[in-house]
C-alpha atoms as a PDB file:
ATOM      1  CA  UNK A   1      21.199  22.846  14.271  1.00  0.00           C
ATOM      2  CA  UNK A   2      18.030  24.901  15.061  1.00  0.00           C
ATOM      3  CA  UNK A   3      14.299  23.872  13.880  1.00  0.00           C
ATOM      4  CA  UNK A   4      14.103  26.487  11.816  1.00  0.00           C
ATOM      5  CA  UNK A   5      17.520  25.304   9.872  1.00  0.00           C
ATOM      6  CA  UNK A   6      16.618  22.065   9.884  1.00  0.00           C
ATOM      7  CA  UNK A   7      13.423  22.335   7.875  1.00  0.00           C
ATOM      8  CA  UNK A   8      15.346  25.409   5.647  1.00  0.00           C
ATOM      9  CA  UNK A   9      17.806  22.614   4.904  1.00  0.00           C
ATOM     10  CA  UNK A  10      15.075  19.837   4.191  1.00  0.00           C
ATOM     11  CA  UNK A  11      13.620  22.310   1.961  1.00  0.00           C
ATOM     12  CA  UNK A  12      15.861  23.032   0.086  1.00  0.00           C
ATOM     13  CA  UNK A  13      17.108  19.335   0.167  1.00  0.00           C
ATOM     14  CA  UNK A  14      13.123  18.798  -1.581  1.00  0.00           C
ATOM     15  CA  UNK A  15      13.148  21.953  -4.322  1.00  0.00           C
ATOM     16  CA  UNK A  16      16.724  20.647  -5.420  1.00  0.00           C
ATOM     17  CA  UNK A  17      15.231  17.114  -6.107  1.00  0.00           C
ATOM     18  CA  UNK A  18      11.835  18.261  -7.442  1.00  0.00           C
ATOM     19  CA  UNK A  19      14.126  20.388  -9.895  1.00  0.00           C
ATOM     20  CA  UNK A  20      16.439  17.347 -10.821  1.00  0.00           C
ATOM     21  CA  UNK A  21      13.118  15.599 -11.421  1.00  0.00           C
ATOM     22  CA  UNK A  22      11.935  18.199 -13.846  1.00  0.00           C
ATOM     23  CA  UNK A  23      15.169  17.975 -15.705  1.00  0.00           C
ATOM     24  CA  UNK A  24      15.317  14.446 -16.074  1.00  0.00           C
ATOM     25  CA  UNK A  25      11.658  14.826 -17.598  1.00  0.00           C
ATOM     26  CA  UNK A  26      13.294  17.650 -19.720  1.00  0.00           C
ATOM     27  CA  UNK A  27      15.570  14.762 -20.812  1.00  0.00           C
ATOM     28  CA  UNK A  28      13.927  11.790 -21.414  1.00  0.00           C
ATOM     29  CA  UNK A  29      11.240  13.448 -23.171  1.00  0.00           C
ATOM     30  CA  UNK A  30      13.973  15.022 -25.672  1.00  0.00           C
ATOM     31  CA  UNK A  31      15.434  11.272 -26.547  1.00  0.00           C
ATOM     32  CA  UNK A  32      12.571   9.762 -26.941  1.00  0.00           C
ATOM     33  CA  UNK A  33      10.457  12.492 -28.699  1.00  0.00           C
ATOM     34  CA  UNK A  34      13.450  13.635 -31.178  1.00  0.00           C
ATOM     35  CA  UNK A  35      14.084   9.584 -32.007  1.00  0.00           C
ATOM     36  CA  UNK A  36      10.633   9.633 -33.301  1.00  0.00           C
ATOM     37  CA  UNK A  37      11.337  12.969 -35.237  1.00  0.00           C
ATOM     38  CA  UNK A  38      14.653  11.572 -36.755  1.00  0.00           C
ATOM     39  CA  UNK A  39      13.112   8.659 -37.757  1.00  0.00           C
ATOM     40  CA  UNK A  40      10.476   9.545 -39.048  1.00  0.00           C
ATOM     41  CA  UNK A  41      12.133  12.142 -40.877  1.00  0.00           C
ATOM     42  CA  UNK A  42      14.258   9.347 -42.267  1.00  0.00           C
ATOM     43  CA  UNK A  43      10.956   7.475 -43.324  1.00  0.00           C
ATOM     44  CA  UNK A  44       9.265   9.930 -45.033  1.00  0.00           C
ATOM     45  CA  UNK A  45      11.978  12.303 -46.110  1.00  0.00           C
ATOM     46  CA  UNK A  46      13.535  12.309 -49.706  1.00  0.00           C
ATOM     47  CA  UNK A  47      17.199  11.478 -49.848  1.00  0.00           C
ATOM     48  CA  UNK A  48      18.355  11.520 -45.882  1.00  0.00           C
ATOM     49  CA  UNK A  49      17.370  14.186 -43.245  1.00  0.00           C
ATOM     50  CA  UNK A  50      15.322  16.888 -44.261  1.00  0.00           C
ATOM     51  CA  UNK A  51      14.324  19.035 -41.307  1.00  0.00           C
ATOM     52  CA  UNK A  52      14.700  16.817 -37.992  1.00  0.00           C
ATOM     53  CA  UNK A  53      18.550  18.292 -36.907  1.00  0.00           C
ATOM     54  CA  UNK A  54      16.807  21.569 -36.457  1.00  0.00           C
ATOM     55  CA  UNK A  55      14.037  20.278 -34.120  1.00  0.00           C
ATOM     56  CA  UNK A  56      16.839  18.766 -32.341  1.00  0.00           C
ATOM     57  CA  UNK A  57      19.487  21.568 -32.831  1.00  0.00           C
ATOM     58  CA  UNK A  58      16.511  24.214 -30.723  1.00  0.00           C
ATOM     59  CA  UNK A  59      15.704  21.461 -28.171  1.00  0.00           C
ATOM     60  CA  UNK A  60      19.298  21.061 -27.226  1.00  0.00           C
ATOM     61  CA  UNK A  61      20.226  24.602 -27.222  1.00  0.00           C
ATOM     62  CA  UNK A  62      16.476  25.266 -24.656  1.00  0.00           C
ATOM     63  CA  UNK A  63      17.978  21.932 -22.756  1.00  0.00           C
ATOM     64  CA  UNK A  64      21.672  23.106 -22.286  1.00  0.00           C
ATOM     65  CA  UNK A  65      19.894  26.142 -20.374  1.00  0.00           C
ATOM     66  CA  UNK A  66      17.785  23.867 -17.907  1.00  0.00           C
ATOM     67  CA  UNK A  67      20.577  22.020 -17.010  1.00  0.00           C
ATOM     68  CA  UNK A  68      22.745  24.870 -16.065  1.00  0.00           C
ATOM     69  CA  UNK A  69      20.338  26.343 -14.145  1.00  0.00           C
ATOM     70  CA  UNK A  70      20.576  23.170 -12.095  1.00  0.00           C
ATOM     71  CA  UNK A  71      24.145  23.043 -11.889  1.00  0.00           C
ATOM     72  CA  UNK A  72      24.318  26.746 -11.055  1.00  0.00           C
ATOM     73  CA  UNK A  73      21.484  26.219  -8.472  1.00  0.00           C
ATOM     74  CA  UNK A  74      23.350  23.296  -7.165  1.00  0.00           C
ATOM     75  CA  UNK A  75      25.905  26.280  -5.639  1.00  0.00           C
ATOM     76  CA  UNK A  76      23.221  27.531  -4.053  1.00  0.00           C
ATOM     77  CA  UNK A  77      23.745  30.987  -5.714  1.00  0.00           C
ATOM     78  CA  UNK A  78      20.721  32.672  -5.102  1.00  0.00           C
ATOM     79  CA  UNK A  79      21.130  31.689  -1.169  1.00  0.00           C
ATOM     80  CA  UNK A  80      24.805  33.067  -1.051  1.00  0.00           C
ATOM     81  CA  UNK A  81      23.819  36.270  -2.948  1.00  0.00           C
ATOM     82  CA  UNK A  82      20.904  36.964  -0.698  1.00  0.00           C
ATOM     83  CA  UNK A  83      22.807  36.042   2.198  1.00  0.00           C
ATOM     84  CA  UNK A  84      25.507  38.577   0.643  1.00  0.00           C
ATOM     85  CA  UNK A  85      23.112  41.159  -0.022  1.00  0.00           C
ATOM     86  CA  UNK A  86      21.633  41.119   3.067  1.00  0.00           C
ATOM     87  CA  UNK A  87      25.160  41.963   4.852  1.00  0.00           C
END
């Protein structure tokens, strides 16, 4: 292994877990914010849940898209594309 592949691989080896970090940010702040929504909602609402299942339902549909852009990333599509593309 080359220099130059070496620090390509560490590289990527960072962006990958700077990106994981960003989605497990994603996710914790969707438990923890949408717990407060739902209960409150429950506190304050009339008779059960009023309007916090469509905060959630909006969140989880925006979430469902950062996570597969990780898992697609994780097969390093964009490299093997380029690489293809290149050719």
């Amino acid at each position: 292994m080359t220099q130059t592949e070496a620090r390509s691989t560490v590289t990527q080896a960072r962006k990958r877990a700077r990106y994981l970090t960003g989605v497990l940010w994603h996710v914790g702040a969707f438990v923890i914010i949408n717990a407060f929504f739902w209960i409150l909602d429950l506190a304050v609402g009339q008779d059960g849940l009023q309007w916090a299942y469509w905060i959630t339902g909006a969140w989880a549909f925006a979430l469902a898209f950062h996570l597969l852009a990780f898992f697609i990333d994780g097969r390093q599509l964009e490299d093997r594309k380029t690489r293809h593309y290149l050719e």
